[in-house]
C-alpha atoms as a PDB file:
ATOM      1  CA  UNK A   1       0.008  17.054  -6.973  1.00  0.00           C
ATOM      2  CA  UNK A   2      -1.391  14.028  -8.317  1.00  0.00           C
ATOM      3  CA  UNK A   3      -3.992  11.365  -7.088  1.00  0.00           C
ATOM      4  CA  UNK A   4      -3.201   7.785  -6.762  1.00  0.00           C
ATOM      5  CA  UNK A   5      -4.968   4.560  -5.829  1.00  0.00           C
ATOM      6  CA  UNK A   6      -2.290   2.713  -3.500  1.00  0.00           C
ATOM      7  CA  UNK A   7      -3.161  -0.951  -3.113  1.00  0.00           C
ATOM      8  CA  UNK A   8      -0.938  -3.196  -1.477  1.00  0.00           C
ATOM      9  CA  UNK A   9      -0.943  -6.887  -0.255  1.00  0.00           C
ATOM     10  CA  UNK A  10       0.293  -8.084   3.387  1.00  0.00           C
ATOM     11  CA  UNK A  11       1.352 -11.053   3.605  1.00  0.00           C
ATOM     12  CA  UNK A  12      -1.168 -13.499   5.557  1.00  0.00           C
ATOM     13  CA  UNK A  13       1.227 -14.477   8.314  1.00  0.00           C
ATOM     14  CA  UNK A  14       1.955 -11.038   9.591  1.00  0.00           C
ATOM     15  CA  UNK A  15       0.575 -10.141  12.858  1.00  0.00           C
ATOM     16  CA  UNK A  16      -2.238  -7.821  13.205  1.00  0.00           C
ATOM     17  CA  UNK A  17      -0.146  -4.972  14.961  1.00  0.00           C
ATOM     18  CA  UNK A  18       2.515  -5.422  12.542  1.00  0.00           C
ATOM     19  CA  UNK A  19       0.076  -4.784   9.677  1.00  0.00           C
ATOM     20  CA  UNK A  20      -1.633  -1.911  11.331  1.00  0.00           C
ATOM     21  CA  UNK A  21       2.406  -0.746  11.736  1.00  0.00           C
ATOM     22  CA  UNK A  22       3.315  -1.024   8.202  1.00  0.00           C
ATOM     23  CA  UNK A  23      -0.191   0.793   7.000  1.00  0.00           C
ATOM     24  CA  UNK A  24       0.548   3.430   9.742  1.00  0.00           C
ATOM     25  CA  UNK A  25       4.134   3.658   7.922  1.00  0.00           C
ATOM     26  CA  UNK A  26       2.980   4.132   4.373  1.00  0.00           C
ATOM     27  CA  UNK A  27       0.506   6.541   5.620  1.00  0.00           C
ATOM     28  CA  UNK A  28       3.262   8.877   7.480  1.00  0.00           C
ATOM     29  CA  UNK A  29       5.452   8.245   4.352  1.00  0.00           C
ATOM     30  CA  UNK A  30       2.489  10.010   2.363  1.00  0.00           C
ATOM     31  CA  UNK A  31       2.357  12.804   4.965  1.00  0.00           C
ATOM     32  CA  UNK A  32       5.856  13.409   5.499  1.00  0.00           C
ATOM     33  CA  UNK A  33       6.568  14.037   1.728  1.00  0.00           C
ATOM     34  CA  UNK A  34       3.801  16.849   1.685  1.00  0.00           C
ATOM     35  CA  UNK A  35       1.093  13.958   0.181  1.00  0.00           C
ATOM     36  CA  UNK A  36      -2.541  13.704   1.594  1.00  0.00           C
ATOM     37  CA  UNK A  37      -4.160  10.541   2.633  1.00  0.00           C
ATOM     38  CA  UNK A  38      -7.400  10.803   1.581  1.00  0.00           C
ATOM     39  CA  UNK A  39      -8.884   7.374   2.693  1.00  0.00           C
ATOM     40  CA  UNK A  40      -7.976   3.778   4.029  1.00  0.00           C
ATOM     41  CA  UNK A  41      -9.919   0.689   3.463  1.00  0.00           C
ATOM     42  CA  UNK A  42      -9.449  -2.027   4.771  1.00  0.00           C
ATOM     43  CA  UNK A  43     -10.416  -5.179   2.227  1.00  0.00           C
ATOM     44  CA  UNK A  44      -9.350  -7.915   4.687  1.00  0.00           C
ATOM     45  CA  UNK A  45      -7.724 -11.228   4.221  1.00  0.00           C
ATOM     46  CA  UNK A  46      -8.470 -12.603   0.588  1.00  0.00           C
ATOM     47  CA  UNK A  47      -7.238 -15.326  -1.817  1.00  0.00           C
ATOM     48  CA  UNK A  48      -4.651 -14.808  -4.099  1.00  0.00           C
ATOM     49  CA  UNK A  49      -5.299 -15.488  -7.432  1.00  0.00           C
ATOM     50  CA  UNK A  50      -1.522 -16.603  -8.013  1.00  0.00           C
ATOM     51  CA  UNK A  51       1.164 -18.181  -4.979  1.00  0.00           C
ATOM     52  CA  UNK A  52       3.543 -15.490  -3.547  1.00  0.00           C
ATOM     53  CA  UNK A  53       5.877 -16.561  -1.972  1.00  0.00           C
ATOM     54  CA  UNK A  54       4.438 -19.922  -1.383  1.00  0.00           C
ATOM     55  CA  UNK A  55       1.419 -18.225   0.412  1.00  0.00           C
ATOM     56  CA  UNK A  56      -2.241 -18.239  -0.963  1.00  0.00           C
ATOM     57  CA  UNK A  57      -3.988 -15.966   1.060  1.00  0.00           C
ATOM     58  CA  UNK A  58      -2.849 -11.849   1.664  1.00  0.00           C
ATOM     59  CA  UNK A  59      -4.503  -8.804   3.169  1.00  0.00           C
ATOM     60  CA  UNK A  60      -5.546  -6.276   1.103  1.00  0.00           C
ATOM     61  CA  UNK A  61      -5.689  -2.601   1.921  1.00  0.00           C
ATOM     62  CA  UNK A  62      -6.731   0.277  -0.520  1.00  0.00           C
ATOM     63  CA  UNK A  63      -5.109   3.995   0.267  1.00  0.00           C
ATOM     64  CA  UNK A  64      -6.556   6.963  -1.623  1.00  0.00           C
ATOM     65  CA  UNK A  65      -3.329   9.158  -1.741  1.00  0.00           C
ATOM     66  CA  UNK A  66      -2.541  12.697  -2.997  1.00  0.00           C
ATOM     67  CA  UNK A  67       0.996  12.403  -3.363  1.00  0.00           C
ATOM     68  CA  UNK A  68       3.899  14.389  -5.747  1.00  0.00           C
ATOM     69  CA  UNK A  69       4.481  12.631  -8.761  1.00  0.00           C
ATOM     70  CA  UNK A  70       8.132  12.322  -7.859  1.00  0.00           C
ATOM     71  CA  UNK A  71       7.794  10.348  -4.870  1.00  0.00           C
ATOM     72  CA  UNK A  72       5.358   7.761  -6.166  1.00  0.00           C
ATOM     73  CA  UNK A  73       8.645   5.718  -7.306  1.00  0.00           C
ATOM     74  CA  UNK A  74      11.019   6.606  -4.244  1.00  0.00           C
ATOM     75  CA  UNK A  75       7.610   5.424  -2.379  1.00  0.00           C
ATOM     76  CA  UNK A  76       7.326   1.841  -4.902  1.00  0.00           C
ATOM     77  CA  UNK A  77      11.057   1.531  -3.792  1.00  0.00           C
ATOM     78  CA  UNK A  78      10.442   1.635  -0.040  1.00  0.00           C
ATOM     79  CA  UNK A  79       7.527  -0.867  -0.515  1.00  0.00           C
ATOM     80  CA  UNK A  80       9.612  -3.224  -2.641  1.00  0.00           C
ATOM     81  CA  UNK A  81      12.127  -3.473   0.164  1.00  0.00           C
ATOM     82  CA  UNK A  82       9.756  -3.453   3.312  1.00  0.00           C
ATOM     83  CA  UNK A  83       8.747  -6.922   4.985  1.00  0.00           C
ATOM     84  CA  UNK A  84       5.719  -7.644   5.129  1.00  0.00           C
ATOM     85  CA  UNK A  85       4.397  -6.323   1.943  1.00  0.00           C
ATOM     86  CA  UNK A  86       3.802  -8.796  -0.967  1.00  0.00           C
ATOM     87  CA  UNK A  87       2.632  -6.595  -4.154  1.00  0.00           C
ATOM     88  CA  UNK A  88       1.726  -3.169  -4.633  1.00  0.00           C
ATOM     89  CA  UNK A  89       0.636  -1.090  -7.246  1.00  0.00           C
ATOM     90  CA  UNK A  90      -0.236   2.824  -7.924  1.00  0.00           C
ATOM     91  CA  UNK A  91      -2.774   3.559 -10.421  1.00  0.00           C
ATOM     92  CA  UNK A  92      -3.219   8.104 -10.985  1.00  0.00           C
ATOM     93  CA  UNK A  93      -6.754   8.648 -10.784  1.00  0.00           C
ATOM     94  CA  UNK A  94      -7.866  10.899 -14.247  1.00  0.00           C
ATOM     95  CA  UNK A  95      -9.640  13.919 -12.079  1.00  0.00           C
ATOM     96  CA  UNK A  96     -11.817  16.068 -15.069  1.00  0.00           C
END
């Protein structure tokens, strides 16, 4: 099992229980598919350095995941399709 740095972008018109939903829904993705989430922070609302989407503003949101290699891209799939979410990005941490 592998560990990733998931950081994701919501987009700034989502509702606050909405984006508390959809970080509560990549965190039971993480558990259901025998990953670990080992931390969620929180970055808040910040300005994009490019428009998405016509928007300039998103909230960011770190996860520190342990998750099987093979689900990191049935996971980026989910993500790509879910409203809500703007960008995304996994980056494997190098543990020596």
């Amino acid at each position: 099992m592998n560990k990733y740095e998931l950081m994701f972008i919501v987009a700034s018109d989502v509702a606050e229980e909405k984006r508390e939903e959809l970080i509560a829904k990549q965190k039971a993705y993480v558990e259901a598919h025998k990953g670990n989430v080992e931390g969620i922070e929180r970055i808040g609302m910040k300005k994009l350095a490019y428009p998405i989407n016509f928007k300039n503003e998103g909230f960011y949101v770190l996860m520190n995941i342990e998750l099987p290699s093979q689900e990191v891209d049935a996971m980026s799939k989910l993500m790509n399709i879910t409203d809500g979410i703007v960008r995304h990005i996994f980056v494997k941490k190098i543990v020596k």
